[in-house]
C-alpha atoms as a PDB file:
ATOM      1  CA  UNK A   1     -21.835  17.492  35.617  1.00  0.00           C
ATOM      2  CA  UNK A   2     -24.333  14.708  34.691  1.00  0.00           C
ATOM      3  CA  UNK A   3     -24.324  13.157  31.424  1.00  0.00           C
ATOM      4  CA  UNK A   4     -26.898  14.875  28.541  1.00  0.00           C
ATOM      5  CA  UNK A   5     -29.768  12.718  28.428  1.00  0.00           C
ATOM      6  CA  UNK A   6     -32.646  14.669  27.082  1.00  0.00           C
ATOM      7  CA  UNK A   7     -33.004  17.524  24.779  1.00  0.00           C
ATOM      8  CA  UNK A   8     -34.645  19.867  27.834  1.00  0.00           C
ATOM      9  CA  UNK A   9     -31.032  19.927  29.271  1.00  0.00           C
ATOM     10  CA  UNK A  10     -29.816  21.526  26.508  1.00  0.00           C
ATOM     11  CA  UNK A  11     -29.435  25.439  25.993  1.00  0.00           C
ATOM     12  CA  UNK A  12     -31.132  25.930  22.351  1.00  0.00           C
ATOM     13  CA  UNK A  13     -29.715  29.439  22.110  1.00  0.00           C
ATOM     14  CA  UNK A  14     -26.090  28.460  23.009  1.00  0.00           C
ATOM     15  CA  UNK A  15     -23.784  27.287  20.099  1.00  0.00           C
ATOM     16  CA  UNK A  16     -22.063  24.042  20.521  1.00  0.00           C
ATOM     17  CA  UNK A  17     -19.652  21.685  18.501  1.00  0.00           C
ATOM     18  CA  UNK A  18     -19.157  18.376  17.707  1.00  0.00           C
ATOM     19  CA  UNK A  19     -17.061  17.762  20.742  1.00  0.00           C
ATOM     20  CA  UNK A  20     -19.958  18.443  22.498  1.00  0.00           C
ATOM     21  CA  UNK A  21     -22.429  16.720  20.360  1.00  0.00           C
ATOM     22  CA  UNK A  22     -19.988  13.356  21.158  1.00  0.00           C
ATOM     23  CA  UNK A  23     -20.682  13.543  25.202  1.00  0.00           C
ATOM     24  CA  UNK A  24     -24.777  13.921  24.735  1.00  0.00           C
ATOM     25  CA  UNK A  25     -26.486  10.476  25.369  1.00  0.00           C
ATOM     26  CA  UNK A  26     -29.910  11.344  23.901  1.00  0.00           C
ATOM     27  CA  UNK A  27     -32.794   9.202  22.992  1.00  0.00           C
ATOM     28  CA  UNK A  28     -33.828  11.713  19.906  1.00  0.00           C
ATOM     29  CA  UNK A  29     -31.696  12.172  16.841  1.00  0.00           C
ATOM     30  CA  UNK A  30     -30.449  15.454  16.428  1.00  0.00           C
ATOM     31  CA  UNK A  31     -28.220  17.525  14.439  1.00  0.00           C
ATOM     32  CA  UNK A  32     -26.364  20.511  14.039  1.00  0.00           C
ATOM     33  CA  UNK A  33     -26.341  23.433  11.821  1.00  0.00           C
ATOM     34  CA  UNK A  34     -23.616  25.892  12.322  1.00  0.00           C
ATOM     35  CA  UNK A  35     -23.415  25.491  16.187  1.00  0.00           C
ATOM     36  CA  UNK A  36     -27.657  25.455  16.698  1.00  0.00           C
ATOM     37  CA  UNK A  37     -29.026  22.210  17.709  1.00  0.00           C
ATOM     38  CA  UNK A  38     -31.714  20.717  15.461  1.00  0.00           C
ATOM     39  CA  UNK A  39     -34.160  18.258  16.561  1.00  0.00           C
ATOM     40  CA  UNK A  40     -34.801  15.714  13.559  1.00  0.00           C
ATOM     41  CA  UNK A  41     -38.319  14.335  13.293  1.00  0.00           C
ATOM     42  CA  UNK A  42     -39.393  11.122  14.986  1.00  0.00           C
ATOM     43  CA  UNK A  43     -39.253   7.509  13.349  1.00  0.00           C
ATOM     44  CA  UNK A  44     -39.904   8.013   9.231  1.00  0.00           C
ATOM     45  CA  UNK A  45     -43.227   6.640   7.986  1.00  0.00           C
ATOM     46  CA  UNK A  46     -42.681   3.853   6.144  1.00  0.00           C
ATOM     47  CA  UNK A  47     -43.215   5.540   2.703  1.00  0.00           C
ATOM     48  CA  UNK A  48     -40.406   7.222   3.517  1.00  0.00           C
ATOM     49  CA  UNK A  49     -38.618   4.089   4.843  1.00  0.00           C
ATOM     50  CA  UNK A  50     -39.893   2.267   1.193  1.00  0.00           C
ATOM     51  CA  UNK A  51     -38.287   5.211  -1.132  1.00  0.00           C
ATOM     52  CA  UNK A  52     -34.961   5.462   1.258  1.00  0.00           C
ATOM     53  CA  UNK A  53     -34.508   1.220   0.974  1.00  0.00           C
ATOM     54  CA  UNK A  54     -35.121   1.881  -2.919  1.00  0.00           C
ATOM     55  CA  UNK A  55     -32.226   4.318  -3.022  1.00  0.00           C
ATOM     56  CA  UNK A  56     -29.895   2.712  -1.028  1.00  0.00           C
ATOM     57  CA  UNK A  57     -30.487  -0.929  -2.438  1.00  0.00           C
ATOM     58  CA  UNK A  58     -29.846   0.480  -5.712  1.00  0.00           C
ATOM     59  CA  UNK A  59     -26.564   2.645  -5.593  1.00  0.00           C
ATOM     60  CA  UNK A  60     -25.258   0.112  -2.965  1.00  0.00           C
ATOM     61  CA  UNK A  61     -25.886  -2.780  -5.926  1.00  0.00           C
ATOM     62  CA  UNK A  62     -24.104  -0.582  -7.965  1.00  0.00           C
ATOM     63  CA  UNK A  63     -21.249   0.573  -6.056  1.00  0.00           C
ATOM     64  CA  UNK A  64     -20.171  -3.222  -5.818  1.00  0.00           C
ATOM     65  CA  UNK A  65     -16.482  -3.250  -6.994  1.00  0.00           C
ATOM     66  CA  UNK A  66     -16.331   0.243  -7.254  1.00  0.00           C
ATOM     67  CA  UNK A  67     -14.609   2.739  -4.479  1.00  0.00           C
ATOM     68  CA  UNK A  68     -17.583   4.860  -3.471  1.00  0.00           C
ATOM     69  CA  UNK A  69     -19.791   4.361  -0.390  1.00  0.00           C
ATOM     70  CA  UNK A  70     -22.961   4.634   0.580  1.00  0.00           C
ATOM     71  CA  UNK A  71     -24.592   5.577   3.870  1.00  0.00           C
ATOM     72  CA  UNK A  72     -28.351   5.459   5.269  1.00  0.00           C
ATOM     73  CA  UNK A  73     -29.549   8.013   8.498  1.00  0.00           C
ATOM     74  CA  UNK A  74     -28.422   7.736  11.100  1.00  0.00           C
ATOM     75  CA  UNK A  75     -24.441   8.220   9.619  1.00  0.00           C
ATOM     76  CA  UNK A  76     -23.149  11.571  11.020  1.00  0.00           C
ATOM     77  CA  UNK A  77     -21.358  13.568   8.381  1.00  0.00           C
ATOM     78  CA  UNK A  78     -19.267  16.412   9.220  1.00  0.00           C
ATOM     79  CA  UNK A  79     -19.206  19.603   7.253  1.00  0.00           C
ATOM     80  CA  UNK A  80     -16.310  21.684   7.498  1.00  0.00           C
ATOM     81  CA  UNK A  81     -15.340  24.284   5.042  1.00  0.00           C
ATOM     82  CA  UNK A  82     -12.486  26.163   6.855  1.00  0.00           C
ATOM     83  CA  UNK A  83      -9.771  25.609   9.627  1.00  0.00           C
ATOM     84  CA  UNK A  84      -8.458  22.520  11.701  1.00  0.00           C
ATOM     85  CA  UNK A  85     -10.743  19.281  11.372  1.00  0.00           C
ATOM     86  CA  UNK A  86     -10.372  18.683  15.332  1.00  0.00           C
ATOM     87  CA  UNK A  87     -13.882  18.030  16.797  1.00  0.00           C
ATOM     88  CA  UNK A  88     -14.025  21.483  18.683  1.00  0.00           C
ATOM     89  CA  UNK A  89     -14.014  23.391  15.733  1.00  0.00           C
ATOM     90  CA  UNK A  90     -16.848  21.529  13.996  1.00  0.00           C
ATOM     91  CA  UNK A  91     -20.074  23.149  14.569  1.00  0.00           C
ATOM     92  CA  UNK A  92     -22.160  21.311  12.076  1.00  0.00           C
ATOM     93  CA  UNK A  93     -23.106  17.763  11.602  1.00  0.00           C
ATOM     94  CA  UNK A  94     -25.641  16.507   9.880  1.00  0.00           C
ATOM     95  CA  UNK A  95     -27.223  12.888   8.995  1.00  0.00           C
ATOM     96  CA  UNK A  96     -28.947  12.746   5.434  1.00  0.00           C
ATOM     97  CA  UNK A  97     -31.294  10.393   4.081  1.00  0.00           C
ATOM     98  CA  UNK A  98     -28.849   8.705   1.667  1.00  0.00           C
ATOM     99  CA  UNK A  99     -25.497   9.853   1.027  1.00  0.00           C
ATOM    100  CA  UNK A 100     -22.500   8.885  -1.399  1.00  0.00           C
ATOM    101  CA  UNK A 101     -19.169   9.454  -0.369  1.00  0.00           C
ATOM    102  CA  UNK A 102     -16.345   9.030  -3.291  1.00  0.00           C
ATOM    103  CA  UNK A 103     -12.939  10.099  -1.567  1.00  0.00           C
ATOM    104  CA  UNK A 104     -12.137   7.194   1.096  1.00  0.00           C
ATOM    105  CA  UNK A 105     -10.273   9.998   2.897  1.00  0.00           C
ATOM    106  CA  UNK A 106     -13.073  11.367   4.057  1.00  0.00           C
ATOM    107  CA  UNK A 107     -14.591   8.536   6.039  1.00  0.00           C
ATOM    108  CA  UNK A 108     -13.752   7.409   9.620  1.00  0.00           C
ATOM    109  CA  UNK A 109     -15.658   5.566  12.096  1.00  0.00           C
ATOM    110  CA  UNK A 110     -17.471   8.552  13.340  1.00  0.00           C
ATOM    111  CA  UNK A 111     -18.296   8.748   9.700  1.00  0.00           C
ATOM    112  CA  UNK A 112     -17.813  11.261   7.315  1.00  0.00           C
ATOM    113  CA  UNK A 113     -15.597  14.080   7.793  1.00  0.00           C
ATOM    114  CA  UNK A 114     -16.151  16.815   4.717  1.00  0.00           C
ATOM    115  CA  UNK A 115     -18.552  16.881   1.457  1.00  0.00           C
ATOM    116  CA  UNK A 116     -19.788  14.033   0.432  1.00  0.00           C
ATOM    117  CA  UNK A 117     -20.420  14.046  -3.580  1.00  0.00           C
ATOM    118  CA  UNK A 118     -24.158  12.894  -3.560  1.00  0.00           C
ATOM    119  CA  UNK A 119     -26.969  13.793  -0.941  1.00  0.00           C
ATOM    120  CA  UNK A 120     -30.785  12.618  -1.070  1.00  0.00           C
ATOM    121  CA  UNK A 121     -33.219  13.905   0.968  1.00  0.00           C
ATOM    122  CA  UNK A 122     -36.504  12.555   1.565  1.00  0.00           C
ATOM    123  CA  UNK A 123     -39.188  15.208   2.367  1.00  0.00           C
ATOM    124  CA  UNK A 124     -41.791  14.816   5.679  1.00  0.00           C
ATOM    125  CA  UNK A 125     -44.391  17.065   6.146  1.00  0.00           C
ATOM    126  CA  UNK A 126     -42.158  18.350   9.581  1.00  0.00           C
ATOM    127  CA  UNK A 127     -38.994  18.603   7.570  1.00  0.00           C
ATOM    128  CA  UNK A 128     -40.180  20.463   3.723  1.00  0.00           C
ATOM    129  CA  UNK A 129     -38.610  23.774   4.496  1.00  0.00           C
ATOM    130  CA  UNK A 130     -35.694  22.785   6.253  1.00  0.00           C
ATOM    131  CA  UNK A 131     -34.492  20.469   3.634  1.00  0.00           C
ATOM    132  CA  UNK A 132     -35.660  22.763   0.670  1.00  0.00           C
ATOM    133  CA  UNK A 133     -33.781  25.959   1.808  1.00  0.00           C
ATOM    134  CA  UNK A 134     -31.893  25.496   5.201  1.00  0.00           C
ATOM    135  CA  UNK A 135     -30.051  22.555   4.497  1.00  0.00           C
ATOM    136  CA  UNK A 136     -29.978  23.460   0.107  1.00  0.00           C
ATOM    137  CA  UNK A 137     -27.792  26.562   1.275  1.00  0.00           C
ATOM    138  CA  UNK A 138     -25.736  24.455   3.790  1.00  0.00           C
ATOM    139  CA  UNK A 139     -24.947  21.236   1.251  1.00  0.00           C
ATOM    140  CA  UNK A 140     -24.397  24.347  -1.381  1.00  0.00           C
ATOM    141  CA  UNK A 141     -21.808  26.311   0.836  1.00  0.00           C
ATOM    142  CA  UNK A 142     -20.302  23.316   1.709  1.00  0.00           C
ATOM    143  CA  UNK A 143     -19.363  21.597  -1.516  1.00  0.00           C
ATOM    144  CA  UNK A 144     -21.578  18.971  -1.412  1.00  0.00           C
ATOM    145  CA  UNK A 145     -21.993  18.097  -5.273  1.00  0.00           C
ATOM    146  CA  UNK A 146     -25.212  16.423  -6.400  1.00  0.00           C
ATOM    147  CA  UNK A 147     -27.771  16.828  -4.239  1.00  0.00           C
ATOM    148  CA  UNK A 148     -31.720  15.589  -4.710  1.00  0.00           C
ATOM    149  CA  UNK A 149     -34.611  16.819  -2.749  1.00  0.00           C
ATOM    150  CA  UNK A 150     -37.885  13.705  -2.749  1.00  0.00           C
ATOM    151  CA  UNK A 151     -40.902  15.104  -2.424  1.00  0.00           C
ATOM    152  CA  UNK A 152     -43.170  11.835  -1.647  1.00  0.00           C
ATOM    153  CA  UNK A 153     -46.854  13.850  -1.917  1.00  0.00           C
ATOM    154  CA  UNK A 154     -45.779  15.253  -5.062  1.00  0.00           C
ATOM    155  CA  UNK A 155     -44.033  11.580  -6.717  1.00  0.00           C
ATOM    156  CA  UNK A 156     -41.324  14.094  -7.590  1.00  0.00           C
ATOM    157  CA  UNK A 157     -37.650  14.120  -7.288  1.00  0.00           C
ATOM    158  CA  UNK A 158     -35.808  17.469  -7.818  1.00  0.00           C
ATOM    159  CA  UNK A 159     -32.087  17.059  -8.857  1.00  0.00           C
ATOM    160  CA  UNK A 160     -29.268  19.737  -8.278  1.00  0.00           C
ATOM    161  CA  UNK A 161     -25.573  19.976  -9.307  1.00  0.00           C
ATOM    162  CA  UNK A 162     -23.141  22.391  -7.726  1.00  0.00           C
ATOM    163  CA  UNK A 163     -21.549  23.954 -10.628  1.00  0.00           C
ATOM    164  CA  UNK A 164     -19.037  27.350 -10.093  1.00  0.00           C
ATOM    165  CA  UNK A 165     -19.816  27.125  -6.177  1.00  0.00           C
ATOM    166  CA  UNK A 166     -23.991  27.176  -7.136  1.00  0.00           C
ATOM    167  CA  UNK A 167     -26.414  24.435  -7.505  1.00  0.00           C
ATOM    168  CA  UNK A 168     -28.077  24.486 -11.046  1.00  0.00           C
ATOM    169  CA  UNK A 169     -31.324  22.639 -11.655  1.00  0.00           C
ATOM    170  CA  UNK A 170     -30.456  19.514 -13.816  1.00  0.00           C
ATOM    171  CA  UNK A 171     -34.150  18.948 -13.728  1.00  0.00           C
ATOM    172  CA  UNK A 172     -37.622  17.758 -11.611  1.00  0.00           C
ATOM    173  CA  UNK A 173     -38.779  14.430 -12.614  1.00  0.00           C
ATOM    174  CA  UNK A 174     -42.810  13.868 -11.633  1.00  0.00           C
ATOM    175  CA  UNK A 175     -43.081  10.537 -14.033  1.00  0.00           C
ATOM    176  CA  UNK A 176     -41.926   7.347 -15.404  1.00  0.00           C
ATOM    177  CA  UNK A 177     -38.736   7.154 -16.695  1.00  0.00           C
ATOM    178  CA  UNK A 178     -35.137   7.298 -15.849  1.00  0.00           C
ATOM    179  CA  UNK A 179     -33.090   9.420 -13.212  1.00  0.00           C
ATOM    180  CA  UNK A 180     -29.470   9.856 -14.487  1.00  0.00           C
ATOM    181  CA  UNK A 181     -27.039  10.212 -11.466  1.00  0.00           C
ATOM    182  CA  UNK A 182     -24.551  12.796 -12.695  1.00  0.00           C
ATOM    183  CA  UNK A 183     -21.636  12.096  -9.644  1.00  0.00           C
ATOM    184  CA  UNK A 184     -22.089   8.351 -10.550  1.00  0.00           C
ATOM    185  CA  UNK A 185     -21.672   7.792 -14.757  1.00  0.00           C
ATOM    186  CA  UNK A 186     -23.302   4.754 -15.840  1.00  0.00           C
ATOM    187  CA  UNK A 187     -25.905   4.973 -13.089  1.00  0.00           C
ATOM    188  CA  UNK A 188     -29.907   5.806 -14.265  1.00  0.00           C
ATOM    189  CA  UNK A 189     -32.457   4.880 -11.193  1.00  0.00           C
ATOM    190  CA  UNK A 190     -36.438   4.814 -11.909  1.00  0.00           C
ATOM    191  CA  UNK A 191     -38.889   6.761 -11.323  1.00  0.00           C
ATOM    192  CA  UNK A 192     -41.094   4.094 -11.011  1.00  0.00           C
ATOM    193  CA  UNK A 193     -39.111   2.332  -8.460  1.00  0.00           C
ATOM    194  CA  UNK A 194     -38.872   5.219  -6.238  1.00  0.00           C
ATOM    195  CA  UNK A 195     -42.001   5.526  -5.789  1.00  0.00           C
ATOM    196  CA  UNK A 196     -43.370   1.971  -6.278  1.00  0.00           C
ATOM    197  CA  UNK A 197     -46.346   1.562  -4.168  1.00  0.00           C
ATOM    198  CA  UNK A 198     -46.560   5.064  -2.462  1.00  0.00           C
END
């Protein structure tokens, strides 16, 4: 059978797993979401590139000396909530904007294999809904703890917490001033510098 290359080889109606996902050799970043294939959309803007460098310069500066990670896309992260961890029986990988990963247990050099504790996504135009309800659900059933939602148009960054298997608002911040990081004590980012220049 001749290698995956291209999306149009691909049976969008069939369920597949990570095992597959491993043998495709495409030129588009995908992911998947309980078995279904999703096609991520193409190269950021820069905007998005600006607030995404802003994040990850920040809580990589200061995760220096301490045992947390952090990961830009592309950086597959397996979510698994039940069952063996084997690649077959993972049907949904995903590869968030920025994402902190706390339990060194977790990682491998595929990535990371379970919840990480922090998420950010950065909204495009192409991705709103999916980020604001498909994957909120998914990060939410899955354990993920903190996870924030960008919304460049709007200068706004909308913070949840999973508390008693539910994310709770811990608030929307549309102006200057500081961002506490609950998964990461000790840690405020700006406003400002999120969106400096956009």
């Amino acid at each position: 059978m001749p290698p995956i290359t291209s999306l149009s080889q691909l049976d969008l109606t069939k369920t597949y797993t990570y095992a597959d996902y491993l043998t495709w050799q495409l030129t588009d970043f995908v992911e998947l979401v309980k078995g279904k294939v999703r096609r991520m959309s193409p190269a950021p803007r820069r905007v998005h590139q600006k607030i995404s460098g802003y994040f990850f310069g920040s809580v990589y500066a200061h995760l220096l000396q301490r045992s947390c990670e952090v990961y830009h896309a592309p950086f597959d992260v397996r979510l698994t909530t039940t069952g063996p961890n084997g690649d077959a029986q993972i049907t949904t990988v995903v590869q968030p904007d920025i994402c902190v990963i706390c339990d060194p247990e977790k990682l491998d050099d595929k990535g990371c294999l379970g919840a990480p504790d922090w998420i950010i996504e950065i909204l495009s135009p192409s991705t709103a809904a999916y980020d604001t309800r498909e994957k909120f659900e998914l990060y939410e059933e899955s354990g993920v703890t903190e996870y924030w939602i960008v919304f460049p148009g709007e200068k706004t960054v909308a913070t949840y917490v999973l508390e008693n298997g539910r994310y709770q608002s811990r608030g929307a911040y549309f102006e200057p001033g500081p961002l506490p990081v609950h998964t990461l004590p000790g840690l405020e980012l700006q406003w400002e510098g999120v969106f400096a220049g956009v």
